[in-house]
Protein backbone atom coordinates (compact mmCIF):
# COMPACT_ATOMS: atom_id res chain seq x y z
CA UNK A 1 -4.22 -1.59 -17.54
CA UNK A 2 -2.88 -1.22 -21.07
CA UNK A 3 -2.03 -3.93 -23.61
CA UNK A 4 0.99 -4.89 -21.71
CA UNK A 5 1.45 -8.26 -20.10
CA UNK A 6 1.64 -8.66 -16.26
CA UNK A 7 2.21 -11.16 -13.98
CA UNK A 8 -0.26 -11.58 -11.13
CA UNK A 9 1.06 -9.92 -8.08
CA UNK A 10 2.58 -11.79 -5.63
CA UNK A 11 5.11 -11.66 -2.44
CA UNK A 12 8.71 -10.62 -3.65
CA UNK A 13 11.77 -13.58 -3.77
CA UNK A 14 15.39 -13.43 -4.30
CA UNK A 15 15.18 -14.38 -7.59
CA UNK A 16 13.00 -11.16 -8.71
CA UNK A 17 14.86 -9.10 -11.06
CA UNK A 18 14.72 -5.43 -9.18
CA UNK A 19 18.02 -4.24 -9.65
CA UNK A 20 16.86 -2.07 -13.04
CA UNK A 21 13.39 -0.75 -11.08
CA UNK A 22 13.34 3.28 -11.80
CA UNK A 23 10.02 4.95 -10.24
CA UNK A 24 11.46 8.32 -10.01
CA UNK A 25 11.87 8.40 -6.97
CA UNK A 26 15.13 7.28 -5.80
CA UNK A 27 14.62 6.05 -2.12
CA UNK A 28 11.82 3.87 -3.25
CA UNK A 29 13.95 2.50 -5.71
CA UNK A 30 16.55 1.91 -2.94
CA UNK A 31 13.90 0.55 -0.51
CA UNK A 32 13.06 -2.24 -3.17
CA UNK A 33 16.66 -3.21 -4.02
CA UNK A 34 18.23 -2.80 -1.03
CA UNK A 35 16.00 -3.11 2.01
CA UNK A 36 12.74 -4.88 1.14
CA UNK A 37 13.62 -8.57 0.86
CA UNK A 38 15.62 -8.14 4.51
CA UNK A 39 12.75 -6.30 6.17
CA UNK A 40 10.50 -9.64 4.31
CA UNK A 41 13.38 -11.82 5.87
CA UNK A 42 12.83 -10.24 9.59
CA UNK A 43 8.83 -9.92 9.30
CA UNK A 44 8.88 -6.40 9.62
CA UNK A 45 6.97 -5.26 6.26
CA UNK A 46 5.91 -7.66 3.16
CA UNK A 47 6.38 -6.41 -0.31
CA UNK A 48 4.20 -7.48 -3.37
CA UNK A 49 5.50 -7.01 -6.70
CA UNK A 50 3.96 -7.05 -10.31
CA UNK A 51 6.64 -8.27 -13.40
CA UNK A 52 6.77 -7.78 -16.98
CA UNK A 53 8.74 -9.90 -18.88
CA UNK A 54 10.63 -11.10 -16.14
CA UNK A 55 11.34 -7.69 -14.17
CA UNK A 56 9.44 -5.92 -11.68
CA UNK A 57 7.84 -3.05 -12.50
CA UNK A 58 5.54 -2.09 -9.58
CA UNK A 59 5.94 -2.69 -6.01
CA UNK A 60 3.42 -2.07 -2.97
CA UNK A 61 4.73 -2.88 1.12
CA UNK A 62 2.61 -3.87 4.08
CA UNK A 63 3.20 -3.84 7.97
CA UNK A 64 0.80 -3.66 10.72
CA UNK A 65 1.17 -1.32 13.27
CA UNK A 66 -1.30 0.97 15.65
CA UNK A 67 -1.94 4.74 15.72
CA UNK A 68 -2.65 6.77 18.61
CA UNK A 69 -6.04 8.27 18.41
CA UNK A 70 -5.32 11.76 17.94
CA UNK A 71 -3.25 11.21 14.28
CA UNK A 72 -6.19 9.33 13.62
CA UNK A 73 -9.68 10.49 11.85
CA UNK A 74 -12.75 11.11 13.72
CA UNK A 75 -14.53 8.04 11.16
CA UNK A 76 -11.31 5.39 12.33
CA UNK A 77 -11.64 6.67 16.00
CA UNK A 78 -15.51 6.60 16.14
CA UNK A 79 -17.00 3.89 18.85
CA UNK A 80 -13.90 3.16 20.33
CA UNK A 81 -11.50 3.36 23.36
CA UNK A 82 -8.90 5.66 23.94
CA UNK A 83 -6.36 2.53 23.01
CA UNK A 84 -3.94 2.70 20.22
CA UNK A 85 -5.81 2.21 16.71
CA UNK A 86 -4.46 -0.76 15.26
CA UNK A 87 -4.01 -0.93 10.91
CA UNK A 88 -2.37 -1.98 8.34
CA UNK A 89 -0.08 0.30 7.19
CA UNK A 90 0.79 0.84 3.14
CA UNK A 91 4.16 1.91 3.64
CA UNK A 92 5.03 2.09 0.11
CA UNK A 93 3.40 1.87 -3.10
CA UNK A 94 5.64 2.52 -6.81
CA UNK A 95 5.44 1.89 -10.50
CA UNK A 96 8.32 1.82 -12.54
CA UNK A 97 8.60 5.23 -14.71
CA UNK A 98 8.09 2.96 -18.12
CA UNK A 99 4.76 1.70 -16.47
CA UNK A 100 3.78 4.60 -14.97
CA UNK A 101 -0.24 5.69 -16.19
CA UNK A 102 -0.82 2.07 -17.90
CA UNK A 103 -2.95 1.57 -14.30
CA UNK A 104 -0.63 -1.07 -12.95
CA UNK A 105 -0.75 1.43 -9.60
CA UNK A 106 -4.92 1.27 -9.63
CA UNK A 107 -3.93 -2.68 -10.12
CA UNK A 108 -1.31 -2.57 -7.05
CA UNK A 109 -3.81 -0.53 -4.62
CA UNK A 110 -6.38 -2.94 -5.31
CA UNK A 111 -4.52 -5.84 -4.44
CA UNK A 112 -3.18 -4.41 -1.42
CA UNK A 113 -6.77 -3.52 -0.30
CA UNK A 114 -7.66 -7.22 -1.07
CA UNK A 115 -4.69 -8.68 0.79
CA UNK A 116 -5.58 -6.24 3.68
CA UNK A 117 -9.32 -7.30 3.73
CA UNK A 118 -8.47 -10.96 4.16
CA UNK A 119 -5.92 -10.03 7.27
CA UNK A 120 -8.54 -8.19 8.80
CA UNK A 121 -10.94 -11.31 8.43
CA UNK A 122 -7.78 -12.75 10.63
CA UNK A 123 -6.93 -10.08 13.35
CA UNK A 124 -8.27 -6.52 14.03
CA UNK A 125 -7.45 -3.76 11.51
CA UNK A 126 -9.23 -0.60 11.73
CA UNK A 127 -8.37 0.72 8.21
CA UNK A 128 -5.82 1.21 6.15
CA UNK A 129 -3.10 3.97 6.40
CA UNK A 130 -0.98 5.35 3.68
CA UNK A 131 1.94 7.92 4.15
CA UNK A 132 2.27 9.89 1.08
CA UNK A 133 5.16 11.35 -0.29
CA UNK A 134 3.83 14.55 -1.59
CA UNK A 135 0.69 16.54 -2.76
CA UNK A 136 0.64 14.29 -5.83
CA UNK A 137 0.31 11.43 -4.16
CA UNK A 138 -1.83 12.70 -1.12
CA UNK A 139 -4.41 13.52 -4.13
CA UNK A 140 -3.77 10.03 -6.02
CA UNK A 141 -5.05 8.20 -2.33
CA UNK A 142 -7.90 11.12 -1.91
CA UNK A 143 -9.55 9.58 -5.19
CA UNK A 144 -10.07 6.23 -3.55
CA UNK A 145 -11.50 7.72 -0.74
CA UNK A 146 -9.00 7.68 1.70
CA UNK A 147 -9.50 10.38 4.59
CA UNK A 148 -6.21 12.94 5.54
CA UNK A 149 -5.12 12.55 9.63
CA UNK A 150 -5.90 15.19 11.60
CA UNK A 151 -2.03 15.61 12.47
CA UNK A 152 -0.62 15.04 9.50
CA UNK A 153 -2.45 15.35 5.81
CA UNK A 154 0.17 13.65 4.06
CA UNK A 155 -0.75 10.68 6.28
CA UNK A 156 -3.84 8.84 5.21
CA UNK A 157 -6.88 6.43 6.14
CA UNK A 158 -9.37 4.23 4.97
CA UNK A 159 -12.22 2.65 7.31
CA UNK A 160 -12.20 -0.91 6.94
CA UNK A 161 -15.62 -0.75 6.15
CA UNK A 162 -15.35 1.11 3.10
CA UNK A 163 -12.27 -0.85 2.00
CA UNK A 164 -14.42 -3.76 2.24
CA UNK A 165 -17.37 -1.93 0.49
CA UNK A 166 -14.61 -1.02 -2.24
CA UNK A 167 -13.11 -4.82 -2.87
CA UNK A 168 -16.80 -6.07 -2.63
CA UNK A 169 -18.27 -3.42 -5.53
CA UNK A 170 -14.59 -4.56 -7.26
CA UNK A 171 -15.77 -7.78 -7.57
């Protein structure tokens, strides 16, 4: 991360100043102001947020949920049943546009993958699966080895395993 200050990431309160959060990209802007605190409220998703002098700047979501095999990869399928694939699901991920290449996303992944780890320790997860936006961010996830779906490439997965390997060589 750059010389900039942060606050250690942690679970999203009223009190968090989000109403001046610009990633570009307005319906993740949106989601954070408007809907992620009530989908917190109704256990539905949990957002994690990173401030900077008071305001957040980056944001990451996660819910659990279950695939069916087929959108799954042949590495998350391998060894088991033809049951839905249950995983944590990174539903959103964003760094406000004044934070944006400073690494505070690397910083937000990481976390998530940590958080996601310790559930797993907790209940079964599979791996990890992010929805991407775009090409951009389908090759952003690609770098940290997640895998594309066979169904859909913008949709993406990490084998526990490695996510484990990754927040163990992190360490």
């Amino acid at each position: 991360m750059s010389a900039r200050s942060y606050d250690p990431v942690r679970k999203l309160d009223a009190s968090d100043r989000v109403a001046g959060f610009n990633c570009g990209q307005p319906e993740l802007d949106q989601y954070l102001q408007r809907f992620a605190l009530g989908n917190q409220k109704a256990n539905s998703a949990n957002t994690y947020v990173a401030c900077c002098a008071g305001d957040v700047v980056g944001f990451y979501s996660l819910a659990v949920g279950s695939v069916v095999p087929s959108a799954a990869t042949s590495r998350v399928i391998k060894g088991l049943p033809q049951h839905p694939v249950p995983v944590m699901l990174l539903a959103r991920l964003a760094v406000d546009h004044t934070h944006q290449g400073a690494g505070l996303g690397r910083a937000l992944l990481k976390d998530a993958l940590i958080r996601t780890a310790r559930a797993a320790d907790i209940a079964g997860i599979r791996a990890l699966l992010a929805h991407s936006k775009d090409e951009e961010v389908r090759n952003w996830y690609l770098q940290w080895e997640f895998e594309p779906s066979a169904t859909d490439p913008l949709h993406l997965y990490l084998l526990m395993k490695d996510l484990k390997a990754m927040v163990s060589n992190a360490a």
